[in-house]
C-alpha atoms as a PDB file:
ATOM      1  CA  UNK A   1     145.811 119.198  96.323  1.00  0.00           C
ATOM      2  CA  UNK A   2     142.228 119.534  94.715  1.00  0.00           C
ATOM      3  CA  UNK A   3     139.242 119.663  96.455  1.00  0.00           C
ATOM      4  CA  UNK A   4     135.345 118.884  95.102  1.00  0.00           C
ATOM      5  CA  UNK A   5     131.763 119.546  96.343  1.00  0.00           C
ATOM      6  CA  UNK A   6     129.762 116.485  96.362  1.00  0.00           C
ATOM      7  CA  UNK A   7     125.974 116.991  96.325  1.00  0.00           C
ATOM      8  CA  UNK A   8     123.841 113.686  96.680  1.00  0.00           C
ATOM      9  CA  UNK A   9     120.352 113.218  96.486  1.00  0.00           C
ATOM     10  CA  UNK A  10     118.264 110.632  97.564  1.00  0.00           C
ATOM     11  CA  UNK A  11     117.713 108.732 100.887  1.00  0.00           C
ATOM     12  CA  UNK A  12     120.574 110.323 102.252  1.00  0.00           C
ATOM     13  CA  UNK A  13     119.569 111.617 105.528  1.00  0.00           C
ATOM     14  CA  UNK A  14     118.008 109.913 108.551  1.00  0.00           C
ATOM     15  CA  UNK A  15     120.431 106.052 107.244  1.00  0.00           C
ATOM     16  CA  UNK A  16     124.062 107.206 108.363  1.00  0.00           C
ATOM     17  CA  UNK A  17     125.002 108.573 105.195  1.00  0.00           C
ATOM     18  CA  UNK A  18     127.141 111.453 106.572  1.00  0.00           C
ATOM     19  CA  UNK A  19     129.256 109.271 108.975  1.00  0.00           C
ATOM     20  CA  UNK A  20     129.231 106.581 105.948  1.00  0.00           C
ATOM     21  CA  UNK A  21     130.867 109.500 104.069  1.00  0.00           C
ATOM     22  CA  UNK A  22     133.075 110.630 107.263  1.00  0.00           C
ATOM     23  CA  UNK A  23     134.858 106.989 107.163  1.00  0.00           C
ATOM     24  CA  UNK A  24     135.281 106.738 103.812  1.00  0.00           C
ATOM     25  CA  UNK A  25     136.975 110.086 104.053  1.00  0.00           C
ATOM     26  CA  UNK A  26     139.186 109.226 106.718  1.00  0.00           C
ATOM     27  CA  UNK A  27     140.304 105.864 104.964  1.00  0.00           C
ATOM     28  CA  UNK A  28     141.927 107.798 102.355  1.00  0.00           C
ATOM     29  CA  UNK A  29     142.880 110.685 104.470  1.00  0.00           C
ATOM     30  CA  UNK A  30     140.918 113.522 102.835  1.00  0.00           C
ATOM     31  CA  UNK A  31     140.184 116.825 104.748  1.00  0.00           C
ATOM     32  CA  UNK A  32     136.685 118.012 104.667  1.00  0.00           C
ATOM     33  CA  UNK A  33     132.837 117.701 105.829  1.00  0.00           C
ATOM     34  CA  UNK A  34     129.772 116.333 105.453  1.00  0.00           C
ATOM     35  CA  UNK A  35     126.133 118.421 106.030  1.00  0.00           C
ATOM     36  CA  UNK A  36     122.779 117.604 105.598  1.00  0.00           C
ATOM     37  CA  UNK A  37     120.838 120.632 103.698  1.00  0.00           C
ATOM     38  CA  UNK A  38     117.310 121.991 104.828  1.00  0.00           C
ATOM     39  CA  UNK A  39     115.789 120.184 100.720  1.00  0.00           C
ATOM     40  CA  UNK A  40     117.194 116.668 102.209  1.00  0.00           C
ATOM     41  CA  UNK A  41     119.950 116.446  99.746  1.00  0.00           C
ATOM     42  CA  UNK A  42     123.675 115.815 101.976  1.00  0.00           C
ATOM     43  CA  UNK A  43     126.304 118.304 100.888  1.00  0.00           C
ATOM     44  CA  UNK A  44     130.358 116.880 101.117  1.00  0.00           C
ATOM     45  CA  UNK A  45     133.186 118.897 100.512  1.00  0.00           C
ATOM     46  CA  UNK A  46     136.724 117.534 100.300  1.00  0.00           C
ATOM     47  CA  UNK A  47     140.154 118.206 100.037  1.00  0.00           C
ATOM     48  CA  UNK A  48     143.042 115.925  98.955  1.00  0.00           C
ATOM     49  CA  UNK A  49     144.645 114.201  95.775  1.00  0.00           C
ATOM     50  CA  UNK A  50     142.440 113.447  92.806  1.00  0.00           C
ATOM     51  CA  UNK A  51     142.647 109.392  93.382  1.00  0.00           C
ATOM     52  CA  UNK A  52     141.536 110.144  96.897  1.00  0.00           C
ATOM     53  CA  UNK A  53     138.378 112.399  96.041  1.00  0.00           C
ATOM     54  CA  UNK A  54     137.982 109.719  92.991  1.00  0.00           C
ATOM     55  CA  UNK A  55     137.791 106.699  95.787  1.00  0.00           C
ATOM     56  CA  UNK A  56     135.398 109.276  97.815  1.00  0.00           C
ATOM     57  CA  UNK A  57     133.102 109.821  94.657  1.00  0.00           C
ATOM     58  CA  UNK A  58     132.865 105.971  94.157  1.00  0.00           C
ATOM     59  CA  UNK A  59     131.599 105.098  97.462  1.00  0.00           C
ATOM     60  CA  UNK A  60     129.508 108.119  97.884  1.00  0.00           C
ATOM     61  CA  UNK A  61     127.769 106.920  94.211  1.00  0.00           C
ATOM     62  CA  UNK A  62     126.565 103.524  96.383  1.00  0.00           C
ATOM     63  CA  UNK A  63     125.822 104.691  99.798  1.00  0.00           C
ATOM     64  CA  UNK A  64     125.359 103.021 102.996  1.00  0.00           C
ATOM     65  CA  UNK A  65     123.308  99.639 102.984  1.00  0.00           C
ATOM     66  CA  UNK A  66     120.242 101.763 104.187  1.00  0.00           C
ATOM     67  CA  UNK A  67     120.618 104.469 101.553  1.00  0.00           C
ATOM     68  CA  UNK A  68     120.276 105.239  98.001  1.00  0.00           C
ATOM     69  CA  UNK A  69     121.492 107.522  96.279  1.00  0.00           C
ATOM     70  CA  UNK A  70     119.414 109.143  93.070  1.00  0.00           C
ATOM     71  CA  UNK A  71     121.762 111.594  92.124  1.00  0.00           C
ATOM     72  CA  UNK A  72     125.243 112.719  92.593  1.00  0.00           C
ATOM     73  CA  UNK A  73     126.436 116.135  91.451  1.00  0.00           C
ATOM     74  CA  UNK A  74     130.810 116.901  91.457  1.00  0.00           C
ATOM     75  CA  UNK A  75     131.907 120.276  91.071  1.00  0.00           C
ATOM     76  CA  UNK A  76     135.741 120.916  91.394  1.00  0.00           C
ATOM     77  CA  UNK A  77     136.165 123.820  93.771  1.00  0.00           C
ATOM     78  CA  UNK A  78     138.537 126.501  95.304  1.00  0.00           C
ATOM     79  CA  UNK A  79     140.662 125.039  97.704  1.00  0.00           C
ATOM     80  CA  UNK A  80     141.272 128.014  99.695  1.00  0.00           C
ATOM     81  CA  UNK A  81     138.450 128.422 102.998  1.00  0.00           C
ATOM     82  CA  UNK A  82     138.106 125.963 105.701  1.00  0.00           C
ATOM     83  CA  UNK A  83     138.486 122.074 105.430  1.00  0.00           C
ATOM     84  CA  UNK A  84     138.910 120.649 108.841  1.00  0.00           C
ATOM     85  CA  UNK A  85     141.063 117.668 109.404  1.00  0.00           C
ATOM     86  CA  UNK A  86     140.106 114.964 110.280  1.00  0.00           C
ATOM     87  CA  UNK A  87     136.682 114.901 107.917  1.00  0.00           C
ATOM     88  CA  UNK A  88     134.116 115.874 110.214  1.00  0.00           C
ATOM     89  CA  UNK A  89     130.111 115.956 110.275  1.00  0.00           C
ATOM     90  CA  UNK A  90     128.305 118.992 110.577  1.00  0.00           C
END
């Protein structure tokens, strides 16, 4: 098991993004959650096997139909600390 931060910019908060992110998750049974951070960007951490986190990075690159994202940044991270199964929004 890996697990990667995922920190998108754009219209992210305010057009589902998060529980966009939180099914997406779930489809490919990855542990984890997704915030929304006081400079508008949406912070997603996750936790499972490298195609899963690559099928989670290739939706979270398009969005939901009411978002866009401008940026994505993917930082592969410690997996020891607290990823909560199932995904879940905080």
């Amino acid at each position: 098991m890996i697990a990667r931060r995922f920190l998108v910019t754009g219209r992210v908060q305010g057009v589902g993004f998060r529980a966009f992110v939180r099914r997406a998750a779930g489809r490919v049974e990855l542990a984890g959650f997704a915030r929304n951070l006081p400079d508008g960007s949406v912070e997603v951490v996750a936790r499972g096997t490298a195609p899963a986190l690559d099928e989670l990075e290739s939706k979270v690159r398009v969005g939901p139909a009411f978002g866009r994202v401008s940026s994505l940044e993917v930082v592969e991270i410690s997996v020891e600390g607290d990823f909560p199964i199932p995904f879940e929004i905080r």
